[in-house]
PDB file of N, CA and C in Angstrom:
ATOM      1  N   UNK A   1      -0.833  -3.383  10.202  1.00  0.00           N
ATOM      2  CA  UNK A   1      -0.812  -3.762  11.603  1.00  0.00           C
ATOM      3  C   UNK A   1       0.585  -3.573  12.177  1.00  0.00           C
ATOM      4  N   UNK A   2       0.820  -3.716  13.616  1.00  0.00           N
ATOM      5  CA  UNK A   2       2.097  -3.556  14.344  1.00  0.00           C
ATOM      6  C   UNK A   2       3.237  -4.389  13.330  1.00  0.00           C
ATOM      7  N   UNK A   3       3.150  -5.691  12.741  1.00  0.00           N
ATOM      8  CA  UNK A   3       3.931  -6.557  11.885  1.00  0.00           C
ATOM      9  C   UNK A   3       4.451  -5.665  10.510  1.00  0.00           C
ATOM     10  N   UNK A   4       3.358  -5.240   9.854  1.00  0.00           N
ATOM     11  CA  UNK A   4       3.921  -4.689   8.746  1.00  0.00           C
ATOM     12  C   UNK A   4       2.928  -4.837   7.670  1.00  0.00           C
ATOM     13  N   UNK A   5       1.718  -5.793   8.246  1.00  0.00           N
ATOM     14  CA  UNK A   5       0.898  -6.129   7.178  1.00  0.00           C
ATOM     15  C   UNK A   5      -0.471  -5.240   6.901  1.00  0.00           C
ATOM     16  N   UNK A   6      -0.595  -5.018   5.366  1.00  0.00           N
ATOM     17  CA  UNK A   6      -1.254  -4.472   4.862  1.00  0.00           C
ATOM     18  C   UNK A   6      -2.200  -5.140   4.371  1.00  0.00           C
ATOM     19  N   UNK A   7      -3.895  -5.791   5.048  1.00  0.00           N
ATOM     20  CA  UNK A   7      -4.607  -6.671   4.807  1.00  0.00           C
ATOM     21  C   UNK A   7      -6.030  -5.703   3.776  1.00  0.00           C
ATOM     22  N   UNK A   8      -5.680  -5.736   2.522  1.00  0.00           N
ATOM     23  CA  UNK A   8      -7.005  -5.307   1.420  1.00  0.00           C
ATOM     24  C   UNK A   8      -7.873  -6.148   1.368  1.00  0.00           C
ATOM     25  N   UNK A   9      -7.997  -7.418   2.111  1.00  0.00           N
ATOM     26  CA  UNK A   9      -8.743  -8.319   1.695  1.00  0.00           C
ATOM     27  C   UNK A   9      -9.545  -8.957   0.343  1.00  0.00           C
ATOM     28  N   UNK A  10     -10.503  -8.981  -0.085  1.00  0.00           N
ATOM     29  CA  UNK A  10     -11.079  -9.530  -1.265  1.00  0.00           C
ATOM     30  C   UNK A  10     -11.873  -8.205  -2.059  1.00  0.00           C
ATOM     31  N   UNK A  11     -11.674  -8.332  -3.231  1.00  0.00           N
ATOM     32  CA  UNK A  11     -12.011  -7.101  -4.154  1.00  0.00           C
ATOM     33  C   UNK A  11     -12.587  -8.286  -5.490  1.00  0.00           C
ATOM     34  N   UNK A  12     -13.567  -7.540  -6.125  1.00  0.00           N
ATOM     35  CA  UNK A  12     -14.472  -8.431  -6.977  1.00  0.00           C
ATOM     36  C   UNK A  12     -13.833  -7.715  -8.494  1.00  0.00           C
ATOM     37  N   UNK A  13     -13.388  -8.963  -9.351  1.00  0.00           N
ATOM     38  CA  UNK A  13     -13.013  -8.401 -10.495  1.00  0.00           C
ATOM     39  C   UNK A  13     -14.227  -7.180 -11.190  1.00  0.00           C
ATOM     40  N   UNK A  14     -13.321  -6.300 -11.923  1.00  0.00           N
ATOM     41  CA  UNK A  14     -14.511  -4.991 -12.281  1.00  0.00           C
ATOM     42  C   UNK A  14     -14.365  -4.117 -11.342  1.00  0.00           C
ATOM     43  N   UNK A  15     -14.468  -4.156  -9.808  1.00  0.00           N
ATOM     44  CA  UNK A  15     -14.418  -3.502  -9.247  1.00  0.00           C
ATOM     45  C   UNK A  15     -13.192  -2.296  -8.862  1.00  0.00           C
ATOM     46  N   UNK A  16     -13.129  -1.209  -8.412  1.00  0.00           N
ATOM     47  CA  UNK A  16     -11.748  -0.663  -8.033  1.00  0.00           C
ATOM     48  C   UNK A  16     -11.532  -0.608  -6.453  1.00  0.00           C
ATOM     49  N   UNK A  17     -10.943  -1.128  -6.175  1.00  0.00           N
ATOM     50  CA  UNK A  17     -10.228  -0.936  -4.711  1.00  0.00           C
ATOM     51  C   UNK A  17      -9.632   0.541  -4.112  1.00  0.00           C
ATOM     52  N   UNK A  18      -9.867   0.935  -3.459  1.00  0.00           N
ATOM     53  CA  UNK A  18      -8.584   2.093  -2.865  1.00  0.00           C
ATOM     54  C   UNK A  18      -8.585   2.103  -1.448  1.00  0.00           C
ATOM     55  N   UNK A  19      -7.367   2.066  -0.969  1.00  0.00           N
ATOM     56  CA  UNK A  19      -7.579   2.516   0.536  1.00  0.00           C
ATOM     57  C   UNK A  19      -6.013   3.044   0.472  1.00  0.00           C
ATOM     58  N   UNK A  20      -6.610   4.644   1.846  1.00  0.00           N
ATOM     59  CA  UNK A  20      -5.436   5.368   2.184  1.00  0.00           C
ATOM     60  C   UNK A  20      -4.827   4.863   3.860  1.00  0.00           C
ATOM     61  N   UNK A  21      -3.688   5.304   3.530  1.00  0.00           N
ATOM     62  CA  UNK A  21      -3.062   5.188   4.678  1.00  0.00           C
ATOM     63  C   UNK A  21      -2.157   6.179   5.169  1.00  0.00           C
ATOM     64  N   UNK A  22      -2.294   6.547   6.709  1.00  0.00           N
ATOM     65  CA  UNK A  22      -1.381   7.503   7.064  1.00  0.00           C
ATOM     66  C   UNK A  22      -0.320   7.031   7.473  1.00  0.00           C
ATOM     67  N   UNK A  23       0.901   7.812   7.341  1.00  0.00           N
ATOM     68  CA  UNK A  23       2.208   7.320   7.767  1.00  0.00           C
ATOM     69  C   UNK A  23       2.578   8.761   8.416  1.00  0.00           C
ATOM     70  N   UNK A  24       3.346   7.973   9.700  1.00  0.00           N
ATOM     71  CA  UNK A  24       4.075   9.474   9.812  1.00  0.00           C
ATOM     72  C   UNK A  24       5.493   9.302  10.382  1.00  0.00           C
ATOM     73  N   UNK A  25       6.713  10.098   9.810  1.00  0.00           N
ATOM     74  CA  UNK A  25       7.740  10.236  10.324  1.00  0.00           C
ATOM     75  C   UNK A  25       8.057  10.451  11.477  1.00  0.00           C
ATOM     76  N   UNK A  26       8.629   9.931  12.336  1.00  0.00           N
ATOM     77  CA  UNK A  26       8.634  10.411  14.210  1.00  0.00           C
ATOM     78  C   UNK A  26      10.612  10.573  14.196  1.00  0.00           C
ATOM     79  N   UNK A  27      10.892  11.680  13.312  1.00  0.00           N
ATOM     80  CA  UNK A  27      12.462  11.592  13.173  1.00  0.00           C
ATOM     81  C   UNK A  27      12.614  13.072  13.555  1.00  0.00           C
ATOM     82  N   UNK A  28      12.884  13.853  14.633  1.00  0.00           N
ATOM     83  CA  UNK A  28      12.818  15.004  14.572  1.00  0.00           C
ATOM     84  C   UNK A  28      13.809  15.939  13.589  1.00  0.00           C
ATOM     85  N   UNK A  29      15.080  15.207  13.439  1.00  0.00           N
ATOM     86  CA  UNK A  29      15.912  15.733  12.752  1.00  0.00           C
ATOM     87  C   UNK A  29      15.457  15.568  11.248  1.00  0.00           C
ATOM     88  N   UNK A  30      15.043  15.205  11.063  1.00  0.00           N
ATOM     89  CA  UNK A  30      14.472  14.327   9.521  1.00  0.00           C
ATOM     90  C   UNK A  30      13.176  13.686   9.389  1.00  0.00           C
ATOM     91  N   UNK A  31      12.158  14.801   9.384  1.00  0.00           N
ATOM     92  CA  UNK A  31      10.544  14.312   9.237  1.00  0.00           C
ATOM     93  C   UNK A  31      10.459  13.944   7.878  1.00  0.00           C
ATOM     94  N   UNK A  32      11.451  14.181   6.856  1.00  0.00           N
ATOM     95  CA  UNK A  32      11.078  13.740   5.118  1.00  0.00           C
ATOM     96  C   UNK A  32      11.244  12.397   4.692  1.00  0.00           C
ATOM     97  N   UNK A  33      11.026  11.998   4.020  1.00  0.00           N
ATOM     98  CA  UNK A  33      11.132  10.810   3.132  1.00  0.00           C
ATOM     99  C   UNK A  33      12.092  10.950   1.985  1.00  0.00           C
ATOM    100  N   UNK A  34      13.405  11.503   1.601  1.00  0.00           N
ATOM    101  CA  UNK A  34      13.873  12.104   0.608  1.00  0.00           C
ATOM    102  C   UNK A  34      13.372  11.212  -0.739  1.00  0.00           C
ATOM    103  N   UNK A  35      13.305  11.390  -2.083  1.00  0.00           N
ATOM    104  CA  UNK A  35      13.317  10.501  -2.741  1.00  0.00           C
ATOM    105  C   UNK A  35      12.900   8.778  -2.487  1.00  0.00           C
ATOM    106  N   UNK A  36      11.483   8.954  -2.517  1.00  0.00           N
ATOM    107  CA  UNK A  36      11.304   7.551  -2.448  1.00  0.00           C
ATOM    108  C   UNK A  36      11.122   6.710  -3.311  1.00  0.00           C
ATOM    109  N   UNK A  37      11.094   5.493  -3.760  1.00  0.00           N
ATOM    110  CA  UNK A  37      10.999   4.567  -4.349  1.00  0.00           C
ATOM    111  C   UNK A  37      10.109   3.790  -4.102  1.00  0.00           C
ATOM    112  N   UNK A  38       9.355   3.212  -5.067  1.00  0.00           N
ATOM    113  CA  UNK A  38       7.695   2.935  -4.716  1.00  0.00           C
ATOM    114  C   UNK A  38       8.310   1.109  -5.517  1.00  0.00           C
ATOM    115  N   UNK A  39       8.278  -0.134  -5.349  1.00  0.00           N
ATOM    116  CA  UNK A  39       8.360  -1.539  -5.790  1.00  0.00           C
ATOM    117  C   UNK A  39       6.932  -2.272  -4.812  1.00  0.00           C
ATOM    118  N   UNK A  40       5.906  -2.933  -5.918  1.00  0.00           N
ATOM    119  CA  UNK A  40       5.075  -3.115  -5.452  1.00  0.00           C
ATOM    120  C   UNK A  40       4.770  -4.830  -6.131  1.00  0.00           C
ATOM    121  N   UNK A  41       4.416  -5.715  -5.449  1.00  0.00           N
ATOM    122  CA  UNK A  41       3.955  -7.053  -6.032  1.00  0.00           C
ATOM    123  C   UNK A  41       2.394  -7.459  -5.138  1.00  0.00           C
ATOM    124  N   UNK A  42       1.715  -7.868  -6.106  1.00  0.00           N
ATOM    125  CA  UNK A  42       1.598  -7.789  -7.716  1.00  0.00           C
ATOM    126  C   UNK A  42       1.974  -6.419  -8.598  1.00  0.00           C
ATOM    127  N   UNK A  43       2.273  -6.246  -9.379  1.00  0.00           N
ATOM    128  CA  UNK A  43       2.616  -4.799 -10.366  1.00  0.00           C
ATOM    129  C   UNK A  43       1.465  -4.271 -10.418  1.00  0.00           C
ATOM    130  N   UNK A  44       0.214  -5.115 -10.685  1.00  0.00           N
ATOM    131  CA  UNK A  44      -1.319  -4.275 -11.208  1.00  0.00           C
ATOM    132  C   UNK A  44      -1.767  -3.310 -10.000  1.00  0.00           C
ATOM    133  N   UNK A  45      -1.189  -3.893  -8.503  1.00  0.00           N
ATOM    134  CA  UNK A  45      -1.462  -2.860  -7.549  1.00  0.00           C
ATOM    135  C   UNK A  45      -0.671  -1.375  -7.686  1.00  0.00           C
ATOM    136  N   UNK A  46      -1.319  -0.086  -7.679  1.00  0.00           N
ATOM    137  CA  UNK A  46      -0.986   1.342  -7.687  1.00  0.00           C
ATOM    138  C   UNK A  46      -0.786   1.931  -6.138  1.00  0.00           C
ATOM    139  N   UNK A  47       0.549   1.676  -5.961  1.00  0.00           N
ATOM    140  CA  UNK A  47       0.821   3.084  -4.904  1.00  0.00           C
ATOM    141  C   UNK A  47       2.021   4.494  -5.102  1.00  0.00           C
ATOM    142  N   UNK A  48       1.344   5.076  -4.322  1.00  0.00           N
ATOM    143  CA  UNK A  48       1.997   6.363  -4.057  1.00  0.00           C
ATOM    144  C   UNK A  48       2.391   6.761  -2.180  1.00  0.00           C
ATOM    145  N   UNK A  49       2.943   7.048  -2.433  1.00  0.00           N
ATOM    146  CA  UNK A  49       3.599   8.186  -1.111  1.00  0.00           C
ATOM    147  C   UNK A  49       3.636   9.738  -1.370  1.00  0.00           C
ATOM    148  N   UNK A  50       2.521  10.123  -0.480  1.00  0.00           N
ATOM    149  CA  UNK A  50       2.317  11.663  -1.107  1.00  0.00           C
ATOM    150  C   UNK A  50       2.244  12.520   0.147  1.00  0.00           C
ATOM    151  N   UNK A  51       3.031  13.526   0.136  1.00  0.00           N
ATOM    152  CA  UNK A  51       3.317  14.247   1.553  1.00  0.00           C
ATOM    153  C   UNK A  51       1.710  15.218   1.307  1.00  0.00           C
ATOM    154  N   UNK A  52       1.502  14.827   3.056  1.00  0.00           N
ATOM    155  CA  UNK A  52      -0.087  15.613   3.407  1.00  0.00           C
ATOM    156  C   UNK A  52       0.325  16.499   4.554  1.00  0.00           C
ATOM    157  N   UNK A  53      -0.604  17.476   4.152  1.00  0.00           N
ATOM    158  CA  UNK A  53      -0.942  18.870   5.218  1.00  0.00           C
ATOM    159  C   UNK A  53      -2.218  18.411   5.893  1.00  0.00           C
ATOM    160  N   UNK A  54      -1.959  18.052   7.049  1.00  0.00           N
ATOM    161  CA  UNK A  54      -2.929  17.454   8.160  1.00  0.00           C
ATOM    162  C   UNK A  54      -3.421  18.983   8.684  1.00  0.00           C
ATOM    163  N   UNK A  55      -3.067  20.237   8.189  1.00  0.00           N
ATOM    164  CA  UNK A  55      -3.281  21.510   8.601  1.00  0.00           C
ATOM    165  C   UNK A  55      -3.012  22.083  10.325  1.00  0.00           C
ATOM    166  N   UNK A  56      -1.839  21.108  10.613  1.00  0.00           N
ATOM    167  CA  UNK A  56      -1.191  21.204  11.619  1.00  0.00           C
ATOM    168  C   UNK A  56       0.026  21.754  11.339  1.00  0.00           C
ATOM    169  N   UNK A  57       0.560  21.749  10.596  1.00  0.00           N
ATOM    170  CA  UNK A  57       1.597  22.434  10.256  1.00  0.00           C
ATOM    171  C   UNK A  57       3.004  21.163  10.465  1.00  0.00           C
ATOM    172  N   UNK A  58       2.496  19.798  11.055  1.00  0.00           N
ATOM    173  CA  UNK A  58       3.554  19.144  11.277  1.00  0.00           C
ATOM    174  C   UNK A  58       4.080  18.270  10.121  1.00  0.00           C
ATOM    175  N   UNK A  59       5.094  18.493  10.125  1.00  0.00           N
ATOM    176  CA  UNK A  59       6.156  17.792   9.079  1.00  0.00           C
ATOM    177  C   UNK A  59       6.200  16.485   9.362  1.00  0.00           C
ATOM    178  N   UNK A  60       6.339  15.570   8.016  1.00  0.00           N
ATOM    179  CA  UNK A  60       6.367  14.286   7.930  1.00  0.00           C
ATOM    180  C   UNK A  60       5.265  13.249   8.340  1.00  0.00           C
ATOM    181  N   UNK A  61       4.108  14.038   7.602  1.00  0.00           N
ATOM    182  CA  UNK A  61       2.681  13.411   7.518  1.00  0.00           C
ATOM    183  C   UNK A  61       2.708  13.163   5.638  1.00  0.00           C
ATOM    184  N   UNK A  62       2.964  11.831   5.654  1.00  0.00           N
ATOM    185  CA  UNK A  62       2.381  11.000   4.583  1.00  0.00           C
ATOM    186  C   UNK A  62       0.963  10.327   4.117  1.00  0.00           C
ATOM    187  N   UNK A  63       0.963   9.816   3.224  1.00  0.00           N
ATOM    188  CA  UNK A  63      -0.520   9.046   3.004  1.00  0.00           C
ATOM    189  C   UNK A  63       0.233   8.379   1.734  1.00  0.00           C
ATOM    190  N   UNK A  64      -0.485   7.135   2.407  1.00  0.00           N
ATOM    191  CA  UNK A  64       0.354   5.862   1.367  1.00  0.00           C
ATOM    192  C   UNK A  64      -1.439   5.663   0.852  1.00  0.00           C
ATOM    193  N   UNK A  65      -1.265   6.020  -0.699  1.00  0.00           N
ATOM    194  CA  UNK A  65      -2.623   5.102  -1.338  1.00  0.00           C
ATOM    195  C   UNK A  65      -2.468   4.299  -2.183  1.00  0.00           C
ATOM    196  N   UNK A  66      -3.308   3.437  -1.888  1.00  0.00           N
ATOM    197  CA  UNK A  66      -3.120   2.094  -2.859  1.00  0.00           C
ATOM    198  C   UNK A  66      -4.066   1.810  -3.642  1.00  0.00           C
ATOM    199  N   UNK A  67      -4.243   1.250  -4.732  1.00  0.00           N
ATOM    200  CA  UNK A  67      -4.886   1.237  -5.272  1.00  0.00           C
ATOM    201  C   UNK A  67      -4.952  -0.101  -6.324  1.00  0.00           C
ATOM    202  N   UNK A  68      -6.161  -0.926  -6.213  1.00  0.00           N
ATOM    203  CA  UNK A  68      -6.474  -2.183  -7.110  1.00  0.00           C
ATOM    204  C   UNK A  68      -7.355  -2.068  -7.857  1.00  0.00           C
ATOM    205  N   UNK A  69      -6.975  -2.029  -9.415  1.00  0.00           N
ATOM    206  CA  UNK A  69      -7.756  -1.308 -10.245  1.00  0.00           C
ATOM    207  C   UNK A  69      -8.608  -2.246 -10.605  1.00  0.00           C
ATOM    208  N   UNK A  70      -9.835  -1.732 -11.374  1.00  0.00           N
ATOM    209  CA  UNK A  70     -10.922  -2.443 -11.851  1.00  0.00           C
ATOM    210  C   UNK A  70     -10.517  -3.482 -13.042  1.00  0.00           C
ATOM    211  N   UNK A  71      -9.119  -3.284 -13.441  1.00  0.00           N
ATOM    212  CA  UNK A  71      -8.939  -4.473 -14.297  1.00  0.00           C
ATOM    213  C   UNK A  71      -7.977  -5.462 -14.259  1.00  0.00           C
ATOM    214  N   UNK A  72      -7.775  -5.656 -12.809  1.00  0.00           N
ATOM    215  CA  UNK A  72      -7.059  -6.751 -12.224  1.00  0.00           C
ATOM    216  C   UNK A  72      -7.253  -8.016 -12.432  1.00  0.00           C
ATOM    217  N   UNK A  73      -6.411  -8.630 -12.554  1.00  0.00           N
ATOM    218  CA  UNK A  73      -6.504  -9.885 -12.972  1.00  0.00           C
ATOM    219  C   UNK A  73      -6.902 -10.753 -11.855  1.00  0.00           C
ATOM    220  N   UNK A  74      -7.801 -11.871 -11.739  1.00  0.00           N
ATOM    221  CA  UNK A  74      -8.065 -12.959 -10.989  1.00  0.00           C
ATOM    222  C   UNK A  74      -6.956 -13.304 -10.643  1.00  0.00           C
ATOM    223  N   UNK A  75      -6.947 -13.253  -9.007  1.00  0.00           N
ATOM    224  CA  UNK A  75      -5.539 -13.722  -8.012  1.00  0.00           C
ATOM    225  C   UNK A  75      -5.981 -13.809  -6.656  1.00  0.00           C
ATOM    226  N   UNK A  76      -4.309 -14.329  -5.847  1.00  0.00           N
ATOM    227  CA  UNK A  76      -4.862 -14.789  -4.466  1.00  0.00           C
ATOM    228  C   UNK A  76      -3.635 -14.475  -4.077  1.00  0.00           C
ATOM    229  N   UNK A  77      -3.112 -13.424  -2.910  1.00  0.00           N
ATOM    230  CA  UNK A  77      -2.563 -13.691  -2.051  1.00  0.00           C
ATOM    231  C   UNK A  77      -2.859 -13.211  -0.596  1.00  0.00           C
ATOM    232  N   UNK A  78      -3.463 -14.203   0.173  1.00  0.00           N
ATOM    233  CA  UNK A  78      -4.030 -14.722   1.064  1.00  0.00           C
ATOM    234  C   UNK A  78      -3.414 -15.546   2.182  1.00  0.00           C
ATOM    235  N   UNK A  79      -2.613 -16.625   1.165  1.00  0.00           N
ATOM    236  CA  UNK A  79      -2.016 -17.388   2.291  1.00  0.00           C
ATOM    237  C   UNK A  79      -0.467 -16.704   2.879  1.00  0.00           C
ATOM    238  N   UNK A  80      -0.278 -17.024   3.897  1.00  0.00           N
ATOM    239  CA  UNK A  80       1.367 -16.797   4.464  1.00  0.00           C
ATOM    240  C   UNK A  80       2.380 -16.557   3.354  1.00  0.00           C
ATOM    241  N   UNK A  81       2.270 -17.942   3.067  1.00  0.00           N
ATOM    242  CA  UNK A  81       3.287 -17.983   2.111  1.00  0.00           C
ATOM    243  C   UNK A  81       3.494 -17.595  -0.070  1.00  0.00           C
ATOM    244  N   UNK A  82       2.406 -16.585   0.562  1.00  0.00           N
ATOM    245  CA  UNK A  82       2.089 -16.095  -0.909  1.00  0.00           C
ATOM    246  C   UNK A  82       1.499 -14.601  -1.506  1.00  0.00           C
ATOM    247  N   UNK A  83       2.264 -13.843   0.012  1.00  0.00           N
ATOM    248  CA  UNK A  83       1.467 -12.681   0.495  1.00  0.00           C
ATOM    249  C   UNK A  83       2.672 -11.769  -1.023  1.00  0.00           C
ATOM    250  N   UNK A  84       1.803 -10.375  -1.122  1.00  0.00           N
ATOM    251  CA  UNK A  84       2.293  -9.744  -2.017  1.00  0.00           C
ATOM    252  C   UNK A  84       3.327  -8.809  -0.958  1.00  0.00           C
ATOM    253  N   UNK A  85       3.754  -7.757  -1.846  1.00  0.00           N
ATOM    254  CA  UNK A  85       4.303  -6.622  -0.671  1.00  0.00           C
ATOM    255  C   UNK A  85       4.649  -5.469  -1.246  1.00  0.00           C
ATOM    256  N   UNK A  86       4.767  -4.242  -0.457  1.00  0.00           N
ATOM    257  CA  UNK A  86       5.181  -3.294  -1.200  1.00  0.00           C
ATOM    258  C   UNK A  86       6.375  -2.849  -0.251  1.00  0.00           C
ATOM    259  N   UNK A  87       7.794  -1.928  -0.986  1.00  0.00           N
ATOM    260  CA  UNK A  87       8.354  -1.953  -0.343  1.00  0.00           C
ATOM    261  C   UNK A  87       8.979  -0.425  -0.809  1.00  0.00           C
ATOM    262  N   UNK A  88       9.492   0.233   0.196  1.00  0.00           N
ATOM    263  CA  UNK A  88       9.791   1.563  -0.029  1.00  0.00           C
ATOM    264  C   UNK A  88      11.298   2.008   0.416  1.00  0.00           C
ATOM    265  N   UNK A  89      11.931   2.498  -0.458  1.00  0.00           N
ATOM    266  CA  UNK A  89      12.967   2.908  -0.495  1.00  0.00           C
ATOM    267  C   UNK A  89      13.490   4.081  -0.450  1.00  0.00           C
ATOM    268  N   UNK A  90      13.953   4.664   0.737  1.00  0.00           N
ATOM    269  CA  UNK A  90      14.140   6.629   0.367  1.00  0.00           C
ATOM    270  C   UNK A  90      15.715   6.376   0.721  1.00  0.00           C
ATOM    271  N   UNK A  91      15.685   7.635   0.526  1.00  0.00           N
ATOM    272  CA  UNK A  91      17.349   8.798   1.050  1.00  0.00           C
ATOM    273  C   UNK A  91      17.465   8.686   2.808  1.00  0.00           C
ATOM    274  N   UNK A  92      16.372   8.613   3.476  1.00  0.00           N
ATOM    275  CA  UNK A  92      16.513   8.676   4.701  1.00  0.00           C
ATOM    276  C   UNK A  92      17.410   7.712   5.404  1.00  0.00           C
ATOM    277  N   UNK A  93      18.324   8.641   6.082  1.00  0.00           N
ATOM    278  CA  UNK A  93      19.758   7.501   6.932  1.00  0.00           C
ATOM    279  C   UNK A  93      18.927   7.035   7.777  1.00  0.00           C
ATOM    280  N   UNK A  94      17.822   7.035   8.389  1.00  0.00           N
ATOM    281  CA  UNK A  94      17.365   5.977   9.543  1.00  0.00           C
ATOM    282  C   UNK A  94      16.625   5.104   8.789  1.00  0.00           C
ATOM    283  N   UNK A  95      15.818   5.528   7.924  1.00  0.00           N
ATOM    284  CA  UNK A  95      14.398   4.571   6.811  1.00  0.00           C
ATOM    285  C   UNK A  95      15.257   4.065   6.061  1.00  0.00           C
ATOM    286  N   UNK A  96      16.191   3.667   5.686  1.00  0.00           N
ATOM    287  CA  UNK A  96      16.529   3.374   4.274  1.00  0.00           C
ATOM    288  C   UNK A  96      15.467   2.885   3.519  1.00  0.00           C
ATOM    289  N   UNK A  97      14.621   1.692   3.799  1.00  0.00           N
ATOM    290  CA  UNK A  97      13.735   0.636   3.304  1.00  0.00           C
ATOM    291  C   UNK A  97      13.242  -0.241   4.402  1.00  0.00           C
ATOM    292  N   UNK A  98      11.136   0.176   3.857  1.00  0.00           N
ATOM    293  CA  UNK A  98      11.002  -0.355   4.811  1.00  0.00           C
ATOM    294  C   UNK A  98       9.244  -1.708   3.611  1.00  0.00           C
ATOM    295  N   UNK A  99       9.587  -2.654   4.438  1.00  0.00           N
ATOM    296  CA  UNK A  99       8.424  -3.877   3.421  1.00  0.00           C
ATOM    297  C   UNK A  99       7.075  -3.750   4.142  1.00  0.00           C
ATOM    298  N   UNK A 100       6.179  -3.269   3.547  1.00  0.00           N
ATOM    299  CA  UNK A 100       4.522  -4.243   3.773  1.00  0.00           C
ATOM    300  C   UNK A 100       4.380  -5.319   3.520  1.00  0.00           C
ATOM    301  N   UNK A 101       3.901  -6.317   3.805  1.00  0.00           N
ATOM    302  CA  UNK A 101       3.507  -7.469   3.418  1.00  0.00           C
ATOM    303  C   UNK A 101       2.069  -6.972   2.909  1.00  0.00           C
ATOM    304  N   UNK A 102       1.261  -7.347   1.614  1.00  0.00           N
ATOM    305  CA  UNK A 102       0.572  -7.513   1.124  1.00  0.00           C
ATOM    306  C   UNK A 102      -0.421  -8.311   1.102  1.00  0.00           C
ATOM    307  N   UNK A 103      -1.985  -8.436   1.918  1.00  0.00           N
ATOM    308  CA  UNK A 103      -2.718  -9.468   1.821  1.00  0.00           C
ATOM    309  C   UNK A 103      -3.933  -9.151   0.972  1.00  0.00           C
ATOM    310  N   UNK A 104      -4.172  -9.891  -0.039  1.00  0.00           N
ATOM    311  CA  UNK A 104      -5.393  -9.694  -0.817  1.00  0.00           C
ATOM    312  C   UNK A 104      -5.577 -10.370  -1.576  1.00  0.00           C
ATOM    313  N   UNK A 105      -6.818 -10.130  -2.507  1.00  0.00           N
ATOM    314  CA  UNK A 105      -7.505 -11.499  -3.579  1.00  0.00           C
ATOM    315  C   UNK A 105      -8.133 -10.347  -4.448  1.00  0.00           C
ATOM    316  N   UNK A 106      -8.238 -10.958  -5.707  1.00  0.00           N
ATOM    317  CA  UNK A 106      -9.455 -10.602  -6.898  1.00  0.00           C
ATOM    318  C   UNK A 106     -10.244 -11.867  -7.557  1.00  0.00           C
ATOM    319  N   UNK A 107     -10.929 -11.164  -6.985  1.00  0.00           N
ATOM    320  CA  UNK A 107     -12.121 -12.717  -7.031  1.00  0.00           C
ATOM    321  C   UNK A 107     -12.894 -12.676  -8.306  1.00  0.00           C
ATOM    322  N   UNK A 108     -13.347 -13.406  -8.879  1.00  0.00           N
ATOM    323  CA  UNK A 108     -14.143 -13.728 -10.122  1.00  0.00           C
ATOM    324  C   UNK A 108     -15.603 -13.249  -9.578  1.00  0.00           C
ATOM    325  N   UNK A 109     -16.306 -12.758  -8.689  1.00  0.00           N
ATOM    326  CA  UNK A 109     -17.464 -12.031  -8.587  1.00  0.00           C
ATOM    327  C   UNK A 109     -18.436 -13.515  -8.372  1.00  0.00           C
ATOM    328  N   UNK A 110     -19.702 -13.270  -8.257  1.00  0.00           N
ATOM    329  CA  UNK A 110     -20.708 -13.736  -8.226  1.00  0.00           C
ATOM    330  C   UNK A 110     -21.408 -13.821  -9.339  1.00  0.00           C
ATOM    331  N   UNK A 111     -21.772 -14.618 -10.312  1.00  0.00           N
ATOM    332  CA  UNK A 111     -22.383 -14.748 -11.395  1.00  0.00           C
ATOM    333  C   UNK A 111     -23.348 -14.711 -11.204  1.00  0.00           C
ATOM    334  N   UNK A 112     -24.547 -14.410 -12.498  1.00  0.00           N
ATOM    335  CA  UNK A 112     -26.176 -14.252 -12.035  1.00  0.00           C
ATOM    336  C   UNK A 112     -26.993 -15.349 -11.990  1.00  0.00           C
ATOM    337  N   UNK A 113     -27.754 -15.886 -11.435  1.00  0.00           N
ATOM    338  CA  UNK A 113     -28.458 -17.159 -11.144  1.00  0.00           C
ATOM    339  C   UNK A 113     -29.470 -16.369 -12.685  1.00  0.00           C
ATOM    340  N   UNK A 114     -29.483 -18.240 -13.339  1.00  0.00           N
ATOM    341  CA  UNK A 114     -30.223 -17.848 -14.130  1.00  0.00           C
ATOM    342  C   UNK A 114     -31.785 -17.761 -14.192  1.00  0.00           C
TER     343      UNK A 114
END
């Protein structure tokens, strides 16, 4: 959202999560990301920053994917004060580093009525 937050909401243990995201550089002098640095909490969450050809030919089209794997551990961050985050670090003199806040859960699923 406009804030910074990245809301995955609730994912059922077992299950795998993914969602992409576009990013795009608006630096004319500097559409790249030089060398980035990927620090993510919780650790079990998987992202990348991977430069995309939107087949426009325009420079500094990213896609941030994330990813909550199917063998995540039962967790919660949900509330304010317990949100995860990911945070990215490049070469870029205007980006240096920039934070997501992290909202999500792995829930223990629904058990089977016996």
């Amino acid at each position: 959202d406009q804030h910074g937050l990245i809301d995955l909401g609730q994912t059922i243990r077992g299950t795998e999560k993914r969602v992409v995201l576009r990013v795009n550089i608006r630096d004319p002098k500097m559409p790249e990301l030089p060398e980035p640095v990927i620090d993510v909490e919780p650790k079990f969450v998987n992202v990348q920053l991977v430069p995309h050809n939107d087949g426009r030919g325009v420079p500094g089209c990213y896609l941030l994917e994330i990813a909550v794997p199917d063998t995540a551990p039962i967790c919660s961050h949900l509330r304010e004060d317990d949100l995860g985050y990911i945070r990215i670090r490049t070469a870029h003199p205007r980006i240096p580093e920039q934070v997501l806040d992290l909202r999500m859960a792995v829930t223990p699923g629904r058990s089977a009525a016996p």
